[in-house]
C-alpha atoms as a PDB file:
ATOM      1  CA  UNK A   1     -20.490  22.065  -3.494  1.00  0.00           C
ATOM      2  CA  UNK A   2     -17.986  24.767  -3.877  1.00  0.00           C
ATOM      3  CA  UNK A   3     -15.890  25.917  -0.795  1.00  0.00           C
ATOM      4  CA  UNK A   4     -15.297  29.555  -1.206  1.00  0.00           C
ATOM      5  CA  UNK A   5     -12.834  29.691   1.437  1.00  0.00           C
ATOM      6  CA  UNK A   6     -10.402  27.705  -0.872  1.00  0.00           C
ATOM      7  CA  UNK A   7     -10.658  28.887  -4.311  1.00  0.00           C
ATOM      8  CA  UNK A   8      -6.924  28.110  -5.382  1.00  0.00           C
ATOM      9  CA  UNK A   9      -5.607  24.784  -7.172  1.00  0.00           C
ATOM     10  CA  UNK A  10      -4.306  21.895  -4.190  1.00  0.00           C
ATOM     11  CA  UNK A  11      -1.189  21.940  -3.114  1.00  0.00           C
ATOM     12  CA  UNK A  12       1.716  19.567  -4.838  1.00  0.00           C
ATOM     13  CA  UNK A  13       1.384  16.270  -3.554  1.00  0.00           C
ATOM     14  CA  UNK A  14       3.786  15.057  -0.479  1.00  0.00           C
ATOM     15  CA  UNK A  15       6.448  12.839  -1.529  1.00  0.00           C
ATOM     16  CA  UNK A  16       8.167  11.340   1.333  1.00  0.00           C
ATOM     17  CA  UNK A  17      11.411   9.981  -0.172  1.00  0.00           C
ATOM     18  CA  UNK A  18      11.404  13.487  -2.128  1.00  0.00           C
ATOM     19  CA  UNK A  19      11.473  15.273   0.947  1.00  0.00           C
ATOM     20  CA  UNK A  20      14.023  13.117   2.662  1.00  0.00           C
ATOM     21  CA  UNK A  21      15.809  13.405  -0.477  1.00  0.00           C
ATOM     22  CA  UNK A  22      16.119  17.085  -0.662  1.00  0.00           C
ATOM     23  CA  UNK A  23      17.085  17.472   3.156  1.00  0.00           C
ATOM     24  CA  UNK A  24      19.932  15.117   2.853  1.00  0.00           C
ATOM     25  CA  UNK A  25      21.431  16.956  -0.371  1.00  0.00           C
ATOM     26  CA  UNK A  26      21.021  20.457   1.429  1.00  0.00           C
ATOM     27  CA  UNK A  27      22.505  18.922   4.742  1.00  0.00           C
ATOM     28  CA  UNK A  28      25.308  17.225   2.749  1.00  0.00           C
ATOM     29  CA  UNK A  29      26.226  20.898   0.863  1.00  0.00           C
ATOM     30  CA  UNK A  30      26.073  22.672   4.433  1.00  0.00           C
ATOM     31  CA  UNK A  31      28.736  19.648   5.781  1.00  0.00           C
ATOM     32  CA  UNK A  32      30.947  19.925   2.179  1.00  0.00           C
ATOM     33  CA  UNK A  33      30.878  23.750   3.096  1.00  0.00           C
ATOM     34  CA  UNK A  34      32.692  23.313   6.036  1.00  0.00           C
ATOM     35  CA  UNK A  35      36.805  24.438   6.468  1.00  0.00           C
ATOM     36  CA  UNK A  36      38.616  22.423   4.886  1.00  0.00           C
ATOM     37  CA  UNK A  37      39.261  19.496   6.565  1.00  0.00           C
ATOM     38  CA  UNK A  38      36.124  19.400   8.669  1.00  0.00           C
ATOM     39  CA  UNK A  39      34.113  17.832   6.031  1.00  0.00           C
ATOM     40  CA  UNK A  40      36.441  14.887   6.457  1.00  0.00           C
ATOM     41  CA  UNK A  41      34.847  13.918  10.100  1.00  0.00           C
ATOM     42  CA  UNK A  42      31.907  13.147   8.488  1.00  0.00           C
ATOM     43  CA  UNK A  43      31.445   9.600   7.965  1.00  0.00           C
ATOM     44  CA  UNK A  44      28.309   7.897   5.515  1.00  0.00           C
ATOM     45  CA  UNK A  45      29.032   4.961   5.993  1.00  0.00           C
ATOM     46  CA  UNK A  46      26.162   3.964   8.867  1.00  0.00           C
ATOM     47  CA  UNK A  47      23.802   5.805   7.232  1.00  0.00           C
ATOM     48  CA  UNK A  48      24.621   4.379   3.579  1.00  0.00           C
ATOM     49  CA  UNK A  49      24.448   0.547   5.702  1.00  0.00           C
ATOM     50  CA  UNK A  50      20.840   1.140   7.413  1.00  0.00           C
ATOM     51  CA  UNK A  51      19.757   2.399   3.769  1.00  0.00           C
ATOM     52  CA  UNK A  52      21.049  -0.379   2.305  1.00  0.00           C
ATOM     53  CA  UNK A  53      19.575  -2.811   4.825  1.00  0.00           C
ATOM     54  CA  UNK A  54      16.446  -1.130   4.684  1.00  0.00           C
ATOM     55  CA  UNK A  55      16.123  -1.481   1.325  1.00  0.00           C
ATOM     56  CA  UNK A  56      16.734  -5.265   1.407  1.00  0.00           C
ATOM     57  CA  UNK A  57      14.088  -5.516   3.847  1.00  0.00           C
ATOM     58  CA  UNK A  58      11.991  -4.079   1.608  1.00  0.00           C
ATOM     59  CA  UNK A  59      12.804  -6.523  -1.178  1.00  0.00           C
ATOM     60  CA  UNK A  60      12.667  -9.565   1.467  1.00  0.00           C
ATOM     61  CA  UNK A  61       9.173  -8.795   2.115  1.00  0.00           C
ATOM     62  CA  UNK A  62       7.838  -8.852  -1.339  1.00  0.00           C
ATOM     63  CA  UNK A  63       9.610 -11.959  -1.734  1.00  0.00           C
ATOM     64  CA  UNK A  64       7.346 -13.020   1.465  1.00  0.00           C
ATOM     65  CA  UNK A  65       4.647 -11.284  -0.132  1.00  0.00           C
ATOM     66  CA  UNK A  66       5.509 -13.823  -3.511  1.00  0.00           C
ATOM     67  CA  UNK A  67       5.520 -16.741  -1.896  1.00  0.00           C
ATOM     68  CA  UNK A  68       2.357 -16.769  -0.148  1.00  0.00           C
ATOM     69  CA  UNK A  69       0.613 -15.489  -3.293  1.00  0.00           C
ATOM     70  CA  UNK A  70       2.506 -18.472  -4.992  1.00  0.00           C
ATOM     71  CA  UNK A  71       1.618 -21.111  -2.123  1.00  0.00           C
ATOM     72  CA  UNK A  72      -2.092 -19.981  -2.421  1.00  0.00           C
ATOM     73  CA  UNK A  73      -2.197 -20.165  -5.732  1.00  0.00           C
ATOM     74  CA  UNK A  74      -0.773 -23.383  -5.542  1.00  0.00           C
ATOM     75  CA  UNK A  75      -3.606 -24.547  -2.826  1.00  0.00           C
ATOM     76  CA  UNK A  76      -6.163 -23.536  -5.028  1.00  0.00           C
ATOM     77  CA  UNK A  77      -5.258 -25.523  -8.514  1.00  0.00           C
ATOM     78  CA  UNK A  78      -3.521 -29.084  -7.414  1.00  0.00           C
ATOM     79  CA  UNK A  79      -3.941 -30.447 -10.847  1.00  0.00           C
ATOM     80  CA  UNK A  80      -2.076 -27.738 -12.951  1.00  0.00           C
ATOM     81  CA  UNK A  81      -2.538 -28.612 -16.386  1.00  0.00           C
ATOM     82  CA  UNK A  82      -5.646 -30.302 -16.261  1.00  0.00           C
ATOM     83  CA  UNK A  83      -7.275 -27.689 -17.968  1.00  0.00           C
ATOM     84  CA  UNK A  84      -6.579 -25.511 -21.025  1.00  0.00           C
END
C-alpha cells in the first residue's frame, strides 16, 4: 500500500555524531570569528577531556563485553582441543 500523502524519496538518515559534528565546527568558526583576542578565552580543554574519557568508556565496555563472551565461551568447551 501506497501512501499518497508522501510521494517523495525519505529523508537522509540521522547521524548523531554527524550532527554533533557539524554544530561544533560552526560553533568553533563563530568563536575563531571573534576580535582578536577574544577567541583566546576559549578554552577546549574540558571538553577535549570528557571526549576523551568518553571514548575510553566506550572501549572499556567492549572489553567487558569480550570478556564475558570469552568466559562463556570458556564455560561451554572445558576440554579445548579435544576435538578437531
Amino acid at each position: 500500500m501506497v501512501n499518497k500523502k508522501y510521494d517523495h524519496e525519505p529523508v537522509e538518515e540521522f547521524v548523531f555524531e554527524d550532527w554533533l559534528r557539524d554544530g561544533l565546527n560552526g560553533f568553533r568558526q563563530k568563536v575563531e570569528g571573534c576580535k582578536p583576542g577574544e577567541a583566546k578565552k576559549f578554552d577546549t580543554s574540558e571538553f577535549r577531556q570528557h571526549m576523551r574519557n568518553a571514548r575510553k568508556e566506550q572501549l572499556l565496555a567492549v572489553r567487558s563485553l569480550l570478556d564475558s563472551a570469552i568466559d562463556w565461551l570458556d564455560k561451554k568447551d572445558p576440554n579445548p582441543g579435544s576435538k578437531a
